[in-house]
PDB file of N, CA and C in Angstrom:
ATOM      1  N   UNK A   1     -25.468   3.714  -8.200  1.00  0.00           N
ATOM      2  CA  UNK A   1     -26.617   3.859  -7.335  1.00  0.00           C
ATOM      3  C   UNK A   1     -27.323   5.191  -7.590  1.00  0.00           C
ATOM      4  N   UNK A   2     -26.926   6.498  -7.563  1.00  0.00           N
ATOM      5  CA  UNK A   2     -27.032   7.624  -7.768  1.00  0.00           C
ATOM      6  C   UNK A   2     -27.939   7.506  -9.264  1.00  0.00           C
ATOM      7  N   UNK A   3     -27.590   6.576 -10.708  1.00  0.00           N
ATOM      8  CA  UNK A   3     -28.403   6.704 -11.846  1.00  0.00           C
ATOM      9  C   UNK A   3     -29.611   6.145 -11.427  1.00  0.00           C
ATOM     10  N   UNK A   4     -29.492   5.280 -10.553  1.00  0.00           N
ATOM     11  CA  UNK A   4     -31.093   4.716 -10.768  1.00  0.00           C
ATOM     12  C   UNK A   4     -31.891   5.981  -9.598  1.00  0.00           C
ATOM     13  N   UNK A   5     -31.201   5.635  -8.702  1.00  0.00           N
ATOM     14  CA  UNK A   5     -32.112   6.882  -7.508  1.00  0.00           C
ATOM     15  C   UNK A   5     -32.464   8.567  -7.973  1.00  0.00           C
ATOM     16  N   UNK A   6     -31.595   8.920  -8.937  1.00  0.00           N
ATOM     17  CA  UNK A   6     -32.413   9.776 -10.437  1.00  0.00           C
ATOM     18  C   UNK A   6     -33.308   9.240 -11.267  1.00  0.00           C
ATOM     19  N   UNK A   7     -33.153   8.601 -11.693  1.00  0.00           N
ATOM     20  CA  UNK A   7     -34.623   7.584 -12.205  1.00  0.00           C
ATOM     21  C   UNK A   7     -36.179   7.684 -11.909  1.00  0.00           C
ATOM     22  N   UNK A   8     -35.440   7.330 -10.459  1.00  0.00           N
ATOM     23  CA  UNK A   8     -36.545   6.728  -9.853  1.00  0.00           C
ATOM     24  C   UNK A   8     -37.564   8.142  -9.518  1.00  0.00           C
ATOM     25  N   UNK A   9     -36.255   9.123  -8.657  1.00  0.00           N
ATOM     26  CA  UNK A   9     -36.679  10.241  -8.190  1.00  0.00           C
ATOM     27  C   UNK A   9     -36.886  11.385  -9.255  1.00  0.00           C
ATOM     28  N   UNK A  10     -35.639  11.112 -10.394  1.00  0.00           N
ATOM     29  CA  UNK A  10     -36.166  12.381 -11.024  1.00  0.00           C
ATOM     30  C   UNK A  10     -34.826  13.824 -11.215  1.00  0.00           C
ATOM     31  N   UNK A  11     -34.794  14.284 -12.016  1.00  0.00           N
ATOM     32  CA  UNK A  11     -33.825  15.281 -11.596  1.00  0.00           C
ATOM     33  C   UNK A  11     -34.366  16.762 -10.824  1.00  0.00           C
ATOM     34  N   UNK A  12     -35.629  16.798 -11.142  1.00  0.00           N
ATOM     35  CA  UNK A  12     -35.991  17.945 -10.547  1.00  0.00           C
ATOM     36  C   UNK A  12     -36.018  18.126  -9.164  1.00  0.00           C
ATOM     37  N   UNK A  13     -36.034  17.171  -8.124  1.00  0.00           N
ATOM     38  CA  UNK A  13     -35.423  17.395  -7.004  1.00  0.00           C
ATOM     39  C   UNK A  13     -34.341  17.865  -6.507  1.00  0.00           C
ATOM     40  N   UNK A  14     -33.490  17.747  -7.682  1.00  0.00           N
ATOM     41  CA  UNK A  14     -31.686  17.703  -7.256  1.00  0.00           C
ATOM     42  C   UNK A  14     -32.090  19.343  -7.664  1.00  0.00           C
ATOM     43  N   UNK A  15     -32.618  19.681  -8.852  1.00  0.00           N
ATOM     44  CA  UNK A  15     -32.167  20.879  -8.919  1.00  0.00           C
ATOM     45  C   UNK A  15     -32.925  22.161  -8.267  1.00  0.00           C
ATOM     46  N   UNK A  16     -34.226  21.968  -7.645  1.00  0.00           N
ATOM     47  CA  UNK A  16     -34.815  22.591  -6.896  1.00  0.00           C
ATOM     48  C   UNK A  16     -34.008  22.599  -5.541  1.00  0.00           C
ATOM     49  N   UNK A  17     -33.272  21.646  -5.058  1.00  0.00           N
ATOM     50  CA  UNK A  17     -32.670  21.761  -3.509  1.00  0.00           C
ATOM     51  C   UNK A  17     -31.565  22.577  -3.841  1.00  0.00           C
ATOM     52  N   UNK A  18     -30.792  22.887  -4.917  1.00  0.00           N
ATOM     53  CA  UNK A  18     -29.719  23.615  -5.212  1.00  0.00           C
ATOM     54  C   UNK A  18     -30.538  24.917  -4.866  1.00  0.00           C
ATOM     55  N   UNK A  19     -31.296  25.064  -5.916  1.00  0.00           N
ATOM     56  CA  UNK A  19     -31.975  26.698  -5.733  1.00  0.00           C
ATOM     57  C   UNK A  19     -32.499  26.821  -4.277  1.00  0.00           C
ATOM     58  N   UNK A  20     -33.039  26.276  -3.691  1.00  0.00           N
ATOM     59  CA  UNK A  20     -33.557  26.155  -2.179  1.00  0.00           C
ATOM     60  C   UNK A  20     -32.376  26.536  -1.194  1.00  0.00           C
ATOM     61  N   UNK A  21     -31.237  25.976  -1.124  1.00  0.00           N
ATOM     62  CA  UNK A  21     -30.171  26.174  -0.635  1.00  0.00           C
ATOM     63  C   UNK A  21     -29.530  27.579  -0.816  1.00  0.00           C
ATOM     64  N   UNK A  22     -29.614  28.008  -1.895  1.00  0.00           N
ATOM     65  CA  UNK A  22     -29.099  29.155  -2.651  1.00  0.00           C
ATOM     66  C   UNK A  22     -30.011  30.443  -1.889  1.00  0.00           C
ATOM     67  N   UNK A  23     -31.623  30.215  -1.675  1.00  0.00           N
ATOM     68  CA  UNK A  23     -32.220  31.116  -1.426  1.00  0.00           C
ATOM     69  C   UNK A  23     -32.296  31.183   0.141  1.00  0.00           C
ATOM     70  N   UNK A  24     -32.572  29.903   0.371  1.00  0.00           N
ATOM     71  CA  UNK A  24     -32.843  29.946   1.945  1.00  0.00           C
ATOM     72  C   UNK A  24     -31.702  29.530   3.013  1.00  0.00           C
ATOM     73  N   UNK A  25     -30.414  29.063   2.321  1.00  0.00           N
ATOM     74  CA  UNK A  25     -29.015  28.429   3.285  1.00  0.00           C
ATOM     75  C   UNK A  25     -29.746  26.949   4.127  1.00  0.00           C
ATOM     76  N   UNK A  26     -28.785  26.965   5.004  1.00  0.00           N
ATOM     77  CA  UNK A  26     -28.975  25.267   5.398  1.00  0.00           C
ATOM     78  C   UNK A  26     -30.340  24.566   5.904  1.00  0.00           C
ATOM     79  N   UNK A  27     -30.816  25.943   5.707  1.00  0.00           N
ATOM     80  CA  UNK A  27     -32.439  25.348   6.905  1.00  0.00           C
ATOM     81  C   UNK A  27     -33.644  24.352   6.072  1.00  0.00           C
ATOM     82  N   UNK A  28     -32.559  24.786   4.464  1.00  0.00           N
ATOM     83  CA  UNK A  28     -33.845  23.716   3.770  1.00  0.00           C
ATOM     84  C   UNK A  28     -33.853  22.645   4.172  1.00  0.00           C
ATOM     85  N   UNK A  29     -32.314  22.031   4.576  1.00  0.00           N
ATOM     86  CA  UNK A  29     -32.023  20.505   4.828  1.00  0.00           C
ATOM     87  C   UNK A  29     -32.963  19.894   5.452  1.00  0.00           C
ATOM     88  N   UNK A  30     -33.415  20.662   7.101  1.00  0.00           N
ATOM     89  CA  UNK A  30     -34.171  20.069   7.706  1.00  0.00           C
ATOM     90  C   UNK A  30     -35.772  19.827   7.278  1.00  0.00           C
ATOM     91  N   UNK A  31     -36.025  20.915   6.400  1.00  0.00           N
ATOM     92  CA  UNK A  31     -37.533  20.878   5.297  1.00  0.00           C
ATOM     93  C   UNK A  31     -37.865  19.685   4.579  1.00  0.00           C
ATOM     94  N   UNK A  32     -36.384  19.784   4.184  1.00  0.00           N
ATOM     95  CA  UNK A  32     -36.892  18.537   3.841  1.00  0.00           C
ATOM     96  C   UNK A  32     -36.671  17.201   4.041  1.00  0.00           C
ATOM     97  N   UNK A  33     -36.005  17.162   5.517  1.00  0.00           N
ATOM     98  CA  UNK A  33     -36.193  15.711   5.829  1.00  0.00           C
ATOM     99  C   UNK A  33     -37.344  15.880   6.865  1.00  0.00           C
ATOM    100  N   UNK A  34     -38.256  17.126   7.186  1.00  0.00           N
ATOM    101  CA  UNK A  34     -39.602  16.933   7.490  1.00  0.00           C
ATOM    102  C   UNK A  34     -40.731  16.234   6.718  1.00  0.00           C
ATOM    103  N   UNK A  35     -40.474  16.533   5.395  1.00  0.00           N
ATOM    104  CA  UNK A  35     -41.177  16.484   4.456  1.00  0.00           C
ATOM    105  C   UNK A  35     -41.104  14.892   3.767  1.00  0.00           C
ATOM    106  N   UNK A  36     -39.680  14.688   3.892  1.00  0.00           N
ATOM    107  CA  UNK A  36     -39.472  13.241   3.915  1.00  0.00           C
ATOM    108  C   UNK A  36     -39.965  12.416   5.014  1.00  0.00           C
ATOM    109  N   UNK A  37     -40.253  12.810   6.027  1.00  0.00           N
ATOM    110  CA  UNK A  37     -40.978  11.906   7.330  1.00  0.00           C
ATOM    111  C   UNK A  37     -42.503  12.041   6.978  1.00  0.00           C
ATOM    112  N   UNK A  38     -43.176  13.280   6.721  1.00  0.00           N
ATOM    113  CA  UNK A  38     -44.211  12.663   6.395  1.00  0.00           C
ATOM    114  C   UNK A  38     -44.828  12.096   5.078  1.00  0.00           C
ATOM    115  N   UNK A  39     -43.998  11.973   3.877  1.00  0.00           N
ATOM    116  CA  UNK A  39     -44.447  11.219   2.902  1.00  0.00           C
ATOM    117  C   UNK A  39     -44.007   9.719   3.375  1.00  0.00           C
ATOM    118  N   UNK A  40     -42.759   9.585   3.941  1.00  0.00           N
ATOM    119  CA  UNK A  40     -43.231   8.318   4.765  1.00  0.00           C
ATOM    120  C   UNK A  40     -44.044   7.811   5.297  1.00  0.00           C
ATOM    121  N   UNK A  41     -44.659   8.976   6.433  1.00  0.00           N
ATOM    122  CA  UNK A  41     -45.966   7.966   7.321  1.00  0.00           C
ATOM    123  C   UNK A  41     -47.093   8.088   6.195  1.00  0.00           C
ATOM    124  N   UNK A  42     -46.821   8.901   5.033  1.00  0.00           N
ATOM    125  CA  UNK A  42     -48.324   8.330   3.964  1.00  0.00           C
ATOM    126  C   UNK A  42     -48.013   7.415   3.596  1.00  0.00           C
ATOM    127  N   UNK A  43     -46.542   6.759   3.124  1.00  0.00           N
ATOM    128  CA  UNK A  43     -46.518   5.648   2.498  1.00  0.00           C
ATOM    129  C   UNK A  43     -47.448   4.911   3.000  1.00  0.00           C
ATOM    130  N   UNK A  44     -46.115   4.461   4.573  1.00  0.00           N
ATOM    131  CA  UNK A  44     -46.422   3.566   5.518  1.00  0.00           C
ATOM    132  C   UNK A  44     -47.945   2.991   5.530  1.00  0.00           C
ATOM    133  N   UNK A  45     -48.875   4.643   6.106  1.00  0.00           N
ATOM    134  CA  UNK A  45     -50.220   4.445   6.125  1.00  0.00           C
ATOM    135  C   UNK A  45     -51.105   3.615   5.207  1.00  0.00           C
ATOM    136  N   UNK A  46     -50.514   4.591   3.952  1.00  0.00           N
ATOM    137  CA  UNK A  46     -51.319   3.290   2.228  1.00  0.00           C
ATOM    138  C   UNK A  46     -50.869   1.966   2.726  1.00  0.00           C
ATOM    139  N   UNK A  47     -49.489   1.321   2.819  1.00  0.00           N
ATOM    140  CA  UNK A  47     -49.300   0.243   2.644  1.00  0.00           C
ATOM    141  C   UNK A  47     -50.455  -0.566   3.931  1.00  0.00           C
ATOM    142  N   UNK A  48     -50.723   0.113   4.537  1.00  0.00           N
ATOM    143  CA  UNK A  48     -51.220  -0.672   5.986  1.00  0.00           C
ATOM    144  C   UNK A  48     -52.789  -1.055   5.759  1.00  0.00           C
ATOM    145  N   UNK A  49     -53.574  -0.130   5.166  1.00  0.00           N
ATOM    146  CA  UNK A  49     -54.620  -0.088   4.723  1.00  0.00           C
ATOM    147  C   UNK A  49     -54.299  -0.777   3.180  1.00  0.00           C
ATOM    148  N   UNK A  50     -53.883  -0.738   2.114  1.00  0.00           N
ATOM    149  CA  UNK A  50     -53.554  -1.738   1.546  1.00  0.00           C
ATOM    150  C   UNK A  50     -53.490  -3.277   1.867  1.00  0.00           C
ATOM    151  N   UNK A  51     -52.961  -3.446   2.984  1.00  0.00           N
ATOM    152  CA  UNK A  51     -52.562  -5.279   3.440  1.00  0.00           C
ATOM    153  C   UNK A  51     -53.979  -5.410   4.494  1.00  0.00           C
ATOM    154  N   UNK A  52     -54.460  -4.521   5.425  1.00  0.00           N
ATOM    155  CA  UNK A  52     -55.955  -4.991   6.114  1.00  0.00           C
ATOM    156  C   UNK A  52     -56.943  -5.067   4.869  1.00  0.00           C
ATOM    157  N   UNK A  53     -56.845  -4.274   3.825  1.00  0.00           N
ATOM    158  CA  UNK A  53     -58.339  -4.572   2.988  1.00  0.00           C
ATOM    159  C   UNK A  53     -57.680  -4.809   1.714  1.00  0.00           C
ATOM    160  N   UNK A  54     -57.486  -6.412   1.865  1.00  0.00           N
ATOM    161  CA  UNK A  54     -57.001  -6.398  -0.084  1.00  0.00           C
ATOM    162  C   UNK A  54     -58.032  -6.943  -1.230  1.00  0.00           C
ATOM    163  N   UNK A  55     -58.813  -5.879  -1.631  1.00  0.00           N
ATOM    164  CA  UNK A  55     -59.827  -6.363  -2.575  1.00  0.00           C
ATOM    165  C   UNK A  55     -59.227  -5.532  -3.782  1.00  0.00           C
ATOM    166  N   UNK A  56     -59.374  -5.926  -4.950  1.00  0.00           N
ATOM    167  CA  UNK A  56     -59.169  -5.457  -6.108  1.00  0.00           C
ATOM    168  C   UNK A  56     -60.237  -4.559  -6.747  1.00  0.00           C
ATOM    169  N   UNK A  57     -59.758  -3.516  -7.259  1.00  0.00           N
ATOM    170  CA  UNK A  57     -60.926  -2.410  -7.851  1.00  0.00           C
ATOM    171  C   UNK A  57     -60.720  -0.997  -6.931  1.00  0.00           C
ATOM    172  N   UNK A  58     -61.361  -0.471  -7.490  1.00  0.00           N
ATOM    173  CA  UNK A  58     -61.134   1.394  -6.584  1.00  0.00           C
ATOM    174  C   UNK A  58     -60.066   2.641  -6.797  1.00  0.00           C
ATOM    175  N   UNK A  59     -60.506   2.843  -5.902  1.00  0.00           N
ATOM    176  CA  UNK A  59     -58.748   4.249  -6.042  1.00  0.00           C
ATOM    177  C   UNK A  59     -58.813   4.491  -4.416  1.00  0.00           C
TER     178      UNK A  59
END
């Protein structure tokens, strides 16, 4: 599970939270499951506006 969720994600996450940890101690944790809540509600948001207007073409 761990090879593909590197994959997907990348290694530079893993190794920036090491250094993050290193500089700042445990408080990154919560940074970044802030940061993980709101790239969620962007997902979320795209997908929603995605499924009310599905026309092809744009950005």
């Amino acid at each position: 599970m761990m090879l593909g969720l590197g994959s997907i994600i990348g290694t530079g996450v893993f190794v920036s939270l090491g250094i993050g940890i290193s500089m700042a101690g445990p408080t990154v944790l919560p940074a970044i499951a802030l940061a993980g809540l709101v790239a969620m509600c962007n997902g979320l948001n795209s997908a929603q506006l995605a499924a009310n207007h599905p026309v092809s073409g744009g950005t």
